[in-house]
C-alpha atoms as a PDB file:
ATOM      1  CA  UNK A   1     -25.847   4.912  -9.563  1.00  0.00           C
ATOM      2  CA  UNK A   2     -22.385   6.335  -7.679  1.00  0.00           C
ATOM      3  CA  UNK A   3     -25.343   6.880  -4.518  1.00  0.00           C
ATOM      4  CA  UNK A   4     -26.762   3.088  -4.828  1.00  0.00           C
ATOM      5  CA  UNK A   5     -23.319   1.479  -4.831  1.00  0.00           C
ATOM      6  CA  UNK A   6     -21.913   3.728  -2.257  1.00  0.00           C
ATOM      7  CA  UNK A   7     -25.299   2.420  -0.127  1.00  0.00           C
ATOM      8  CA  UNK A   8     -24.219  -1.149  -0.674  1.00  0.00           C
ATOM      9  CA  UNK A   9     -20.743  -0.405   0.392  1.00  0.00           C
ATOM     10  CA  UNK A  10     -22.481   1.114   3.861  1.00  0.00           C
ATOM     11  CA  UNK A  11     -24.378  -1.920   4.649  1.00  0.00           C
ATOM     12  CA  UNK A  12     -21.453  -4.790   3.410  1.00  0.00           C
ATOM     13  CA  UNK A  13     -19.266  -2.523   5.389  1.00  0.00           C
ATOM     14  CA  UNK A  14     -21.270  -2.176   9.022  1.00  0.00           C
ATOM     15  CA  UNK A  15     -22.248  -6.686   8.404  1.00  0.00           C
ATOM     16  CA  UNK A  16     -18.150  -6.461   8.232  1.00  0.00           C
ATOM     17  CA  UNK A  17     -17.472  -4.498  11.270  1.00  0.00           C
ATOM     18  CA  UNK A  18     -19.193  -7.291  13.217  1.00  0.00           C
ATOM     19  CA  UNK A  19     -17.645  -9.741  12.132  1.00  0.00           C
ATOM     20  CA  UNK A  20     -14.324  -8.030  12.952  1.00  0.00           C
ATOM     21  CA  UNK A  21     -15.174  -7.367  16.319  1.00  0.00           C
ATOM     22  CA  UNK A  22     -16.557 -10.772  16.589  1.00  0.00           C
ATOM     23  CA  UNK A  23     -13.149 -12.051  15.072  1.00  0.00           C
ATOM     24  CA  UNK A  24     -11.130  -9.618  17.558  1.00  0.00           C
ATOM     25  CA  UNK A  25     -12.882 -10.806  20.873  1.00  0.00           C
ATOM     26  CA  UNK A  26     -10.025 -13.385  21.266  1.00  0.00           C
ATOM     27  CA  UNK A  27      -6.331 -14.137  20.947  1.00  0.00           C
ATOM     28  CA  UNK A  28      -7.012 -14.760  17.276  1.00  0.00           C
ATOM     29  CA  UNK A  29      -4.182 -14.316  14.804  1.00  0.00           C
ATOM     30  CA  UNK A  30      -3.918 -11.211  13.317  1.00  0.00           C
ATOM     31  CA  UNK A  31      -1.705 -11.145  10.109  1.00  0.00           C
ATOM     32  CA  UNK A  32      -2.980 -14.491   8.985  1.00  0.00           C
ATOM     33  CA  UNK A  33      -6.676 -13.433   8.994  1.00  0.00           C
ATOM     34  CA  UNK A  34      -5.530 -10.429   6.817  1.00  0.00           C
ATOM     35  CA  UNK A  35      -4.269 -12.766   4.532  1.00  0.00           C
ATOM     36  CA  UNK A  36      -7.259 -15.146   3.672  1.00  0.00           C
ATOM     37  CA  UNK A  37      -9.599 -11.807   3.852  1.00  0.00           C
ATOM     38  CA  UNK A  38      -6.999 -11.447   0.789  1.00  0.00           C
ATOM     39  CA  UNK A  39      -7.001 -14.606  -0.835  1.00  0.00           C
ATOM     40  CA  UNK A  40     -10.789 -14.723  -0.760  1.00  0.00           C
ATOM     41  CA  UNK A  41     -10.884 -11.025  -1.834  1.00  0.00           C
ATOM     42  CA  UNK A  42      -8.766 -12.000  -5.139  1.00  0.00           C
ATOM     43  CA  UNK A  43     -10.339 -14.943  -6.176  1.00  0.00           C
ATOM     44  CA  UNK A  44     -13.915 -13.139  -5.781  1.00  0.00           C
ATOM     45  CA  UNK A  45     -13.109 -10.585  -8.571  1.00  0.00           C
ATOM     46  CA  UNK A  46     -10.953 -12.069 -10.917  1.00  0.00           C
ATOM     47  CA  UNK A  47     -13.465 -12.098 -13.013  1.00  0.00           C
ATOM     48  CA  UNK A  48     -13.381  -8.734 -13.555  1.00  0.00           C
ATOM     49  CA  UNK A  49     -10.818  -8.062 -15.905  1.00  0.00           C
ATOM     50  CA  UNK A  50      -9.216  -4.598 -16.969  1.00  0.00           C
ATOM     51  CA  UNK A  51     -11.480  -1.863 -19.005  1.00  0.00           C
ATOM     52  CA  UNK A  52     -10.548  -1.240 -22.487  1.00  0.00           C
ATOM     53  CA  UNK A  53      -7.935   1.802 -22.399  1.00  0.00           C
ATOM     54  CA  UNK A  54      -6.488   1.359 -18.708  1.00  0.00           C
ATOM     55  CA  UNK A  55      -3.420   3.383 -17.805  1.00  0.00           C
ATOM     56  CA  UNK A  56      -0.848   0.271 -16.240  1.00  0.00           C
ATOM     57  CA  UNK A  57       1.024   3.045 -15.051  1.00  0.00           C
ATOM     58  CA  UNK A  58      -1.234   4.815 -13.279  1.00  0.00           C
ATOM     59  CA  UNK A  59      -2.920   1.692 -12.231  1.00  0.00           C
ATOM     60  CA  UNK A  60       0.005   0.329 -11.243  1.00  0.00           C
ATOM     61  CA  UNK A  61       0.364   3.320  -9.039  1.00  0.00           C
ATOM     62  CA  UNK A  62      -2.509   3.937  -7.327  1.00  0.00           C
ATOM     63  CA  UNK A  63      -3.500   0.260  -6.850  1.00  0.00           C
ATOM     64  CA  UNK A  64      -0.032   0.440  -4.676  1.00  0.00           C
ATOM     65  CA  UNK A  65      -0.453   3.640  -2.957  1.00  0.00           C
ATOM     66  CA  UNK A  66      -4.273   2.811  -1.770  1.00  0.00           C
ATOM     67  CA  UNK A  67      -3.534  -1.134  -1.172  1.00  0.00           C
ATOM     68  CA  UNK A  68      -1.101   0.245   1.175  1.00  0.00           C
ATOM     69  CA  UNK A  69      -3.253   2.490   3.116  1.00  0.00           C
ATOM     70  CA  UNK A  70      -6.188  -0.229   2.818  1.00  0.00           C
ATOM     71  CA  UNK A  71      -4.140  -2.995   4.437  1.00  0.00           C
ATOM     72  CA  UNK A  72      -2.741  -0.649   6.990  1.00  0.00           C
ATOM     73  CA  UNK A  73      -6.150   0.828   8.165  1.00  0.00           C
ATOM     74  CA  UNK A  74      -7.569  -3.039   8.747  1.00  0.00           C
ATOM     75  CA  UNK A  75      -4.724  -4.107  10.406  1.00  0.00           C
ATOM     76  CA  UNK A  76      -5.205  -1.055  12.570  1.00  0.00           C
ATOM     77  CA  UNK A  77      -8.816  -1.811  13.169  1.00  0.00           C
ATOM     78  CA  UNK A  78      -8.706  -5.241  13.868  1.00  0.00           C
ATOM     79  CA  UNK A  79      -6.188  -4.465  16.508  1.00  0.00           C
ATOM     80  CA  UNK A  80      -8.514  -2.205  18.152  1.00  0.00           C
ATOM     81  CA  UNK A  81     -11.044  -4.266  17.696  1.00  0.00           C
ATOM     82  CA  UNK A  82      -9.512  -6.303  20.145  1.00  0.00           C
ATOM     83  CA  UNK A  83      -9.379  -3.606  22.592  1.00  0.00           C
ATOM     84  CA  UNK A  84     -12.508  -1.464  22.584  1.00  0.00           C
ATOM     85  CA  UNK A  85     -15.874  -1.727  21.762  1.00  0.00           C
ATOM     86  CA  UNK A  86     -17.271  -2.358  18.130  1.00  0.00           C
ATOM     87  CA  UNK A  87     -19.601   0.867  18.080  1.00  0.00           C
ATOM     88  CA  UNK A  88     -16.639   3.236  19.463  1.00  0.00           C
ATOM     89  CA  UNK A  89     -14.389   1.769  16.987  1.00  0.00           C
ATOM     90  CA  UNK A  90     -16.592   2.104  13.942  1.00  0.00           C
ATOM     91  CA  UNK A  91     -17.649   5.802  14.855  1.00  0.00           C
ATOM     92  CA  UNK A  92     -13.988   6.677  15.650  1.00  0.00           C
ATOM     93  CA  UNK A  93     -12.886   4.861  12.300  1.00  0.00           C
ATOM     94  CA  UNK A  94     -15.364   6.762  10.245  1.00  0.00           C
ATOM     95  CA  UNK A  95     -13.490  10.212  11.790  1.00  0.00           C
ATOM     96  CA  UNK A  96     -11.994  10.088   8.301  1.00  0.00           C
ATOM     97  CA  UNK A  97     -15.012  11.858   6.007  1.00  0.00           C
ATOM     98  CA  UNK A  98     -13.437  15.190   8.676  1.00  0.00           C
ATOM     99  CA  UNK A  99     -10.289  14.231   6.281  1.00  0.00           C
ATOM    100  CA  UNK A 100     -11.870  13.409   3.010  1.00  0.00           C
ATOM    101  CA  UNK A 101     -14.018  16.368   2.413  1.00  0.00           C
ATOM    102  CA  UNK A 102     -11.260  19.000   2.434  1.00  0.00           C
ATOM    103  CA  UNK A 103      -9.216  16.772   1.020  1.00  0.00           C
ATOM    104  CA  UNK A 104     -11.606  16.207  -2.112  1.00  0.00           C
ATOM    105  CA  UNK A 105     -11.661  19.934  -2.240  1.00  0.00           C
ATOM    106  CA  UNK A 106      -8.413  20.715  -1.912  1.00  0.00           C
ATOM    107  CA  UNK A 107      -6.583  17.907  -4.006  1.00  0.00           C
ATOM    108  CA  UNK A 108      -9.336  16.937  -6.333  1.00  0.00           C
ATOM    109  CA  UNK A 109     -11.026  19.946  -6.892  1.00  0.00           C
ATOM    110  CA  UNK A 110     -14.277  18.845  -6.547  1.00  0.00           C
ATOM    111  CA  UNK A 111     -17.079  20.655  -5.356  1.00  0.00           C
ATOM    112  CA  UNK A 112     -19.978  20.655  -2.745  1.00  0.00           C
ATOM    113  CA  UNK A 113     -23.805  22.029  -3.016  1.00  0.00           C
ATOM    114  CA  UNK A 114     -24.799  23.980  -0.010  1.00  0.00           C
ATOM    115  CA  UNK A 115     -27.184  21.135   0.895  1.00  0.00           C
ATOM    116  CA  UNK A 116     -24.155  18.567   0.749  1.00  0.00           C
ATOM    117  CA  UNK A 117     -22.212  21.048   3.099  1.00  0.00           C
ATOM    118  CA  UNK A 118     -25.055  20.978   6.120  1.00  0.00           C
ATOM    119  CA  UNK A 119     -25.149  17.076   5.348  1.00  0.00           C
ATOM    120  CA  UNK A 120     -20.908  16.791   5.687  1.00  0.00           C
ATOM    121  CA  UNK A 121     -21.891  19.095   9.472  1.00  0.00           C
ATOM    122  CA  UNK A 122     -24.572  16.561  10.224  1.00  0.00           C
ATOM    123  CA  UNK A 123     -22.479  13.832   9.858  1.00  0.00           C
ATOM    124  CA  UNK A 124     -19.094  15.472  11.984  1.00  0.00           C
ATOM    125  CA  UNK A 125     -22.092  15.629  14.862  1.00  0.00           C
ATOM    126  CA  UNK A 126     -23.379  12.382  14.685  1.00  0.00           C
ATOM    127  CA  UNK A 127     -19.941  10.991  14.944  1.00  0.00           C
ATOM    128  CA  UNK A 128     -19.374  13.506  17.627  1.00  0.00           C
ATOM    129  CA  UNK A 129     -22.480  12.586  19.666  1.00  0.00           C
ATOM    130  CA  UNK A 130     -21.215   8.959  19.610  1.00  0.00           C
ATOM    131  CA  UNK A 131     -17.603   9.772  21.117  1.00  0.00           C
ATOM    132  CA  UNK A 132     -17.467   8.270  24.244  1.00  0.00           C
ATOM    133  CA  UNK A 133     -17.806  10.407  27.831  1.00  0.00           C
ATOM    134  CA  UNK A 134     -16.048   9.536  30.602  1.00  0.00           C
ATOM    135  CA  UNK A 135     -17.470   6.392  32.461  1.00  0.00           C
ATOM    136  CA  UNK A 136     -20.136   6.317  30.300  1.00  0.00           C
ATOM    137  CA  UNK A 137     -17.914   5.121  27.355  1.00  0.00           C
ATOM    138  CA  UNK A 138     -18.236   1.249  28.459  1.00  0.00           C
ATOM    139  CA  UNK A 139     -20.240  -1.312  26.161  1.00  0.00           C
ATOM    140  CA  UNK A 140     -19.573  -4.872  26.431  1.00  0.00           C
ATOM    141  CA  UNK A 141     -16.788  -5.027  28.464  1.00  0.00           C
ATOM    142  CA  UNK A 142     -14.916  -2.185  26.570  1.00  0.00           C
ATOM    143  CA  UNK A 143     -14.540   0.719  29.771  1.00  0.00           C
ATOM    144  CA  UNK A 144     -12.950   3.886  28.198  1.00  0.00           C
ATOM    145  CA  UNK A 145     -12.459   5.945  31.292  1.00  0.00           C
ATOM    146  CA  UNK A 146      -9.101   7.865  30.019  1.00  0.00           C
ATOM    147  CA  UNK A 147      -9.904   8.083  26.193  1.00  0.00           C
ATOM    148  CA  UNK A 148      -7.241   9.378  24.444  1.00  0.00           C
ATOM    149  CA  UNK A 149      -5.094   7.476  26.965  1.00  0.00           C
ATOM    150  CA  UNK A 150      -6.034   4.282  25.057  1.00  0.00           C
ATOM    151  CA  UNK A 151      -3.978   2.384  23.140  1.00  0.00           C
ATOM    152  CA  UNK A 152      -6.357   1.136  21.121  1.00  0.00           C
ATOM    153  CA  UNK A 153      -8.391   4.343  20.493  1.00  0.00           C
ATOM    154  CA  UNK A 154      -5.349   5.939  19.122  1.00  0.00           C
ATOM    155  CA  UNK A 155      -5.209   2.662  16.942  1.00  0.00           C
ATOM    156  CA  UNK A 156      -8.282   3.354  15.499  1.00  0.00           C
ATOM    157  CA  UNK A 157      -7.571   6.896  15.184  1.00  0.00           C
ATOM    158  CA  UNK A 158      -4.569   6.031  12.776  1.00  0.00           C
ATOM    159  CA  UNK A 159      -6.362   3.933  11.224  1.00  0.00           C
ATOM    160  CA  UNK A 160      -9.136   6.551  10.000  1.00  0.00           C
ATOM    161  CA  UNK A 161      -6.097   8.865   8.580  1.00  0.00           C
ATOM    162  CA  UNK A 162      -5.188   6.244   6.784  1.00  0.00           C
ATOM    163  CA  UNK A 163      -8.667   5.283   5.313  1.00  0.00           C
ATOM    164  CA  UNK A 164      -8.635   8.695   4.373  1.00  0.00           C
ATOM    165  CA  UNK A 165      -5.762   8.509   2.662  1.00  0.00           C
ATOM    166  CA  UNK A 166      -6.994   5.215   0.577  1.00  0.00           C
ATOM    167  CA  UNK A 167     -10.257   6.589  -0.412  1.00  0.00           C
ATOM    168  CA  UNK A 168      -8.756   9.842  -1.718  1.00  0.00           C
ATOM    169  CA  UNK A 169      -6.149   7.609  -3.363  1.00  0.00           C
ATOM    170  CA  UNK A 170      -8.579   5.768  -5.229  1.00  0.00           C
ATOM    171  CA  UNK A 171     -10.629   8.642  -7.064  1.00  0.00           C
ATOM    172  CA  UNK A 172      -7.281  10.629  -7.475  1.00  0.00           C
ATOM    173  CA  UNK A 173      -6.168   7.730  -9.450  1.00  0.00           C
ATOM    174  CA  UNK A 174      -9.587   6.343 -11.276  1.00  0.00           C
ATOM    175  CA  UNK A 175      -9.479  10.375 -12.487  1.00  0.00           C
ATOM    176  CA  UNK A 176      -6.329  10.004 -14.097  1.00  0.00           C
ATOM    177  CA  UNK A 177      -6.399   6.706 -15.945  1.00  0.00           C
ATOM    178  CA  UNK A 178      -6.258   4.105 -13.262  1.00  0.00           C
ATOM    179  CA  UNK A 179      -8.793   0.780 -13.919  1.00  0.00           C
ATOM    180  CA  UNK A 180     -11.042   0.099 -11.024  1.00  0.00           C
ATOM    181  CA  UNK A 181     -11.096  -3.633 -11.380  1.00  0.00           C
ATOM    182  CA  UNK A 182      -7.086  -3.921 -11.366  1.00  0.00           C
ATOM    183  CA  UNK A 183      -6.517  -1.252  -8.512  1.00  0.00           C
ATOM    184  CA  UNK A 184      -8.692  -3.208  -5.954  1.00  0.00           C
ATOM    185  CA  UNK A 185      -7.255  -6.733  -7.321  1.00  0.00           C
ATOM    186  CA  UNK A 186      -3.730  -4.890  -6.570  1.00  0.00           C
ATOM    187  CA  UNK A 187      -5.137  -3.943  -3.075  1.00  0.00           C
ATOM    188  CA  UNK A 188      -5.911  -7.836  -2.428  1.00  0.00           C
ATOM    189  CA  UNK A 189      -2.479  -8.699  -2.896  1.00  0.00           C
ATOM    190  CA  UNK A 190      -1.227  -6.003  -0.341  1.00  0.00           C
ATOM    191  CA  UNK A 191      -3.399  -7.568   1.861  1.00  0.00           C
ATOM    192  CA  UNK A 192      -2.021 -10.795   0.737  1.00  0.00           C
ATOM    193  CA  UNK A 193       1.569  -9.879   1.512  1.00  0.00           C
ATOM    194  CA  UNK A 194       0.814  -7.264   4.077  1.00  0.00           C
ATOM    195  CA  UNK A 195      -0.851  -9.904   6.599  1.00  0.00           C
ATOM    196  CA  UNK A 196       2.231 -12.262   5.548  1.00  0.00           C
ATOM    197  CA  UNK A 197       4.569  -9.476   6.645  1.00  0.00           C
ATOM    198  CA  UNK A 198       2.476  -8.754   9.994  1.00  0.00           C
ATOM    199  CA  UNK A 199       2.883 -12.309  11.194  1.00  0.00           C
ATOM    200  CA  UNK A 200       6.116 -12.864  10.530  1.00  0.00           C
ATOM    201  CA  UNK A 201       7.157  -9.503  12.376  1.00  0.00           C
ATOM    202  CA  UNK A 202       4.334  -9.712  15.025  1.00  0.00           C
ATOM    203  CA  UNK A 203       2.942 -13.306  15.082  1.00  0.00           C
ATOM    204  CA  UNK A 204       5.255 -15.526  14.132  1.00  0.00           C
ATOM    205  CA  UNK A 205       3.837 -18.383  16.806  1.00  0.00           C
ATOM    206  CA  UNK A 206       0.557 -17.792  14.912  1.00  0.00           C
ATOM    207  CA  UNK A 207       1.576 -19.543  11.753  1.00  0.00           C
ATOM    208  CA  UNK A 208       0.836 -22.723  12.518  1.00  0.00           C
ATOM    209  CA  UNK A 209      -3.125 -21.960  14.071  1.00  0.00           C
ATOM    210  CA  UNK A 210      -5.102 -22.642  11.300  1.00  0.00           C
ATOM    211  CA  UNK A 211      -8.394 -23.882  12.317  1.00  0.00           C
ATOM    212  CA  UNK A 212     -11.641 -23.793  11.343  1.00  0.00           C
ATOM    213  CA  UNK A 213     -12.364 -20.543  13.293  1.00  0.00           C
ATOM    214  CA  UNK A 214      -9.789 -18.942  11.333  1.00  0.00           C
ATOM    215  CA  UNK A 215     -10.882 -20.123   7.750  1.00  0.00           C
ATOM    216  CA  UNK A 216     -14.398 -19.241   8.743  1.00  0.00           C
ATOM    217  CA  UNK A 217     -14.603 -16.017   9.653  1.00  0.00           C
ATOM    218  CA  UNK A 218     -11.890 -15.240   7.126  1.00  0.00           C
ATOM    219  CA  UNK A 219     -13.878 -16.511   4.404  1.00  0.00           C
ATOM    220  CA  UNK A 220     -17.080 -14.796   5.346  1.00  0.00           C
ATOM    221  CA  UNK A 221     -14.910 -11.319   5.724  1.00  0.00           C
ATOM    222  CA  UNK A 222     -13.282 -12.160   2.570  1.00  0.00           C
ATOM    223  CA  UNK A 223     -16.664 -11.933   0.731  1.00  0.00           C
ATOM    224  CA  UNK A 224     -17.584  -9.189   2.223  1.00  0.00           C
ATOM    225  CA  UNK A 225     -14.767  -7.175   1.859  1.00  0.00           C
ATOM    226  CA  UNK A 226     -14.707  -7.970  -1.719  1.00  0.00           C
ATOM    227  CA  UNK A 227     -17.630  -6.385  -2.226  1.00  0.00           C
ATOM    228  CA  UNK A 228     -17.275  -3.629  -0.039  1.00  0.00           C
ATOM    229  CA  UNK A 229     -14.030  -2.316  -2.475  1.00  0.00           C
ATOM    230  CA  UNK A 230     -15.821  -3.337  -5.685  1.00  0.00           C
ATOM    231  CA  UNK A 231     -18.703  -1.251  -4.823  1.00  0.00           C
ATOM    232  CA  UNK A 232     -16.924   1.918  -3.239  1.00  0.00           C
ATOM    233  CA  UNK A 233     -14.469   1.753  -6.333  1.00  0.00           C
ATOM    234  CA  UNK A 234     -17.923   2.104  -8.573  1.00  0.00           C
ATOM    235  CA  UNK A 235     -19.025   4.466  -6.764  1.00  0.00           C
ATOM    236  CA  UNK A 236     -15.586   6.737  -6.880  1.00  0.00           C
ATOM    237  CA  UNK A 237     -15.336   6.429 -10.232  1.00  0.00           C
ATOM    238  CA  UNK A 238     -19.043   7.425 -10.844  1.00  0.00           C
ATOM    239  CA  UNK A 239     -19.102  10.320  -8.174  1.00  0.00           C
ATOM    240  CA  UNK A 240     -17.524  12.937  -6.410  1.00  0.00           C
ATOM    241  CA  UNK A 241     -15.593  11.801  -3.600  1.00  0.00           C
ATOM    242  CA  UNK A 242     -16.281  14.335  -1.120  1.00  0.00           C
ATOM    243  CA  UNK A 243     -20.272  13.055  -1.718  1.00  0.00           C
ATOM    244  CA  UNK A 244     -19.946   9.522  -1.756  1.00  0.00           C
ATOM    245  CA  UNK A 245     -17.307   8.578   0.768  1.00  0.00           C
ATOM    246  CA  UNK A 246     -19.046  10.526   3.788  1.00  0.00           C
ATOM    247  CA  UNK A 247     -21.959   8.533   2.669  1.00  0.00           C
ATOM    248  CA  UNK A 248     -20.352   5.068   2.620  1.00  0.00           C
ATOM    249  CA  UNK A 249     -18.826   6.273   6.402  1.00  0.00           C
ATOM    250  CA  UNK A 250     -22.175   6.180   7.545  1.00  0.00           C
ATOM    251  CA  UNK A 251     -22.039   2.865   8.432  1.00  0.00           C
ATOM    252  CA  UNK A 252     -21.180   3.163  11.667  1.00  0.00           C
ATOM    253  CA  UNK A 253     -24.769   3.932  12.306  1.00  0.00           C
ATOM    254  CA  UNK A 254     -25.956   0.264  11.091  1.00  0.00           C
ATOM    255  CA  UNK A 255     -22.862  -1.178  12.537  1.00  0.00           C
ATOM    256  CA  UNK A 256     -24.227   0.373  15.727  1.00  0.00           C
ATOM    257  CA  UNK A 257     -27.641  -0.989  15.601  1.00  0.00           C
ATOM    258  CA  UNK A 258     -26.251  -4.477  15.283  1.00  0.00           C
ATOM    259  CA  UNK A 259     -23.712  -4.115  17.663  1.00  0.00           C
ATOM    260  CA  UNK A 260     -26.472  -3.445  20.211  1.00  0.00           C
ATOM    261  CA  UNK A 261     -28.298  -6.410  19.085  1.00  0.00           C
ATOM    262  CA  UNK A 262     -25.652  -9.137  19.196  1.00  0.00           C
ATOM    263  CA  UNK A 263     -23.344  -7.463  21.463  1.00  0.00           C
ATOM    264  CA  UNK A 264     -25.628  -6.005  24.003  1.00  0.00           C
ATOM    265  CA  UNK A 265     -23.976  -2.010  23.938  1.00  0.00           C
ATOM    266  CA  UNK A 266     -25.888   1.002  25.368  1.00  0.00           C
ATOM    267  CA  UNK A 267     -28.400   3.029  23.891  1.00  0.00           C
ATOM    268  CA  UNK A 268     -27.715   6.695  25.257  1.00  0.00           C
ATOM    269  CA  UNK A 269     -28.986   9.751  24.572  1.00  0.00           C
ATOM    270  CA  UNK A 270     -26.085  10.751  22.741  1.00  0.00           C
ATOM    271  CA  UNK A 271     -26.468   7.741  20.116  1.00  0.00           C
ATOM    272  CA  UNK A 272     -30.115   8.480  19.273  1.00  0.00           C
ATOM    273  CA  UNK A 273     -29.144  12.229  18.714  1.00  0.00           C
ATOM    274  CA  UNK A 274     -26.357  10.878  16.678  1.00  0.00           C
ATOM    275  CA  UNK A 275     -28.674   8.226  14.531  1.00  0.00           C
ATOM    276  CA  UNK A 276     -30.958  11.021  13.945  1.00  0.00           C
ATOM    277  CA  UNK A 277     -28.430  13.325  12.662  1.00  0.00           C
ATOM    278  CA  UNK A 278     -27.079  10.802  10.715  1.00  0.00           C
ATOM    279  CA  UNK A 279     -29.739  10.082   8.734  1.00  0.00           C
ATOM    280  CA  UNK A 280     -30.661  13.349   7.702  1.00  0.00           C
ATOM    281  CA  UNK A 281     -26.988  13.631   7.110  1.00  0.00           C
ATOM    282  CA  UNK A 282     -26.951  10.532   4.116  1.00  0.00           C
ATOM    283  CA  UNK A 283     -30.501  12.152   2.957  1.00  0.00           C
ATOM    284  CA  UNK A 284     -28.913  15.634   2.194  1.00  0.00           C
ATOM    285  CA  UNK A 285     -25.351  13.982   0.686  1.00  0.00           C
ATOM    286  CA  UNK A 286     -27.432  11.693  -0.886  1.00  0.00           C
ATOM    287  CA  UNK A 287     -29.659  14.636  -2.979  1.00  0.00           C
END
């Protein structure tokens, strides 16, 4: 089952990208969109309570320790967002299964089938084939002629360490004690507080733009995100991490497909190379 649910985290989490780069287009607020995503995230899963034998501690922990690299890496992304294109933000974003795998081997002892390696290598190219070159690296208005120049590619960079850091935070914890319901209801409310923080530091003229806009798409990203941490938390605690994160990363290559559609960014070369490696990639993790 840890393969099924980390499949429904892929496609909530690509339908999500969208809507974030749909969201990021314009001089939308920021921090308070954070915040409903929050709200909406919270009042989604309270109705899954605590398991029988939960560690508060460790829970306590853990919820704290990812919720702050969750809140961090959407903040991050959003931003970008705003600033480049949603297919180079997505593939740069997903960077983070280069981090996870020898993290899962080095901090969680966990370990990979030969198969699962050449599937991990599969996926590093895909991502690779999708980084953008030179002038070709414009889609929808996004132009990306001095990459790493970029303020909002090194955005998105930071914002892939610290995905990372949340999905390696979240099996370290569900492996010693921590309850999945209560860690990702903790996470909520640092999104919660964390977008509160962000406006009042960065948007303070933004607290007063509530609109319909606003409660829309925060609503539908609410939802979505809700499921997308209720489903990768399943599949953590079912799985190894170093299989079923990489997996979930591979959204990028739905999130590309629909960007394409509703946005109108290039097919290359490059991207079908990387959609082909990708899904051989997800078929080898996935054995």
């Amino acid at each position: 089952m840890a393969i099924v649910y980390a499949l429904i985290c892929l496609l909530l989490t690509a339908v999500n990208d969208i809507v974030f780069k749909f969201y990021a287009r314009k001089p939308r607020p920021r921090g308070l969109f954070i915040m409903l995503i929050g709200i909406i995230w919270i009042l989604a899963l309270l109705y899954f309570p605590p398991a029988a034998g939960w560690n508060m501690r460790q829970t306590l922990l853990w919820g704290g320790i990812s919720g702050i690299f969750s809140v961090g890496a959407n903040i991050l992304l959003i931003e970008a967002m705003g600033k480049e294109s949603a297919g180079m933000c997505s593939t740069i974003y997903r960077l983070n299964l280069v981090l996870v795998v020898p993290g899962a081997a080095v901090l969680l002892h966990e370990h990979l089938a030969l198969l699962q390696y050449l599937g991990v290598l599969l996926a590093i190219f895909a991502i690779s084939a999708f980084m953008p070159r030179g002038k070709t690296a414009q889609t929808h208005g996004a132009s990306s002629n001095s990459f790493l120049a970029r303020t909002g590619v090194w955005m998105v960079l930071a914002a892939a360490i610290m995905r990372a850091g949340m999905g390696l935070s979240y099996r370290y914890g569900f492996l010693h004690g921590a309850d999945r319901n209560a860690v990702v209801q903790i996470n909520a409310l640092f999104w919660i507080f964390g977008g509160a923080i962000y406006t009042l530091l960065r948007e303070p003229e933004t607290l007063r733009c509530w609109n319909r806009k606003l409660l829309g798409y925060g609503a539908i990203s609410g939802l979505l995100v809700a499921g997308i941490v209720f489903f990768m938390a399943a599949s953590l605690q079912l799985g190894n991490a170093a299989v079923v994160l990489p997996l979930q990363q591979m959204s990028f290559l739905l999130t590309f497909a629909l960007s394409v559609w509703l946005l109108k960014e290039k097919i290359t070369v490059w991207s079908i190379a990387a959609l082909t490696s990708g899904v051989g990639a997800i078929l080898l993790l996935a054995l």
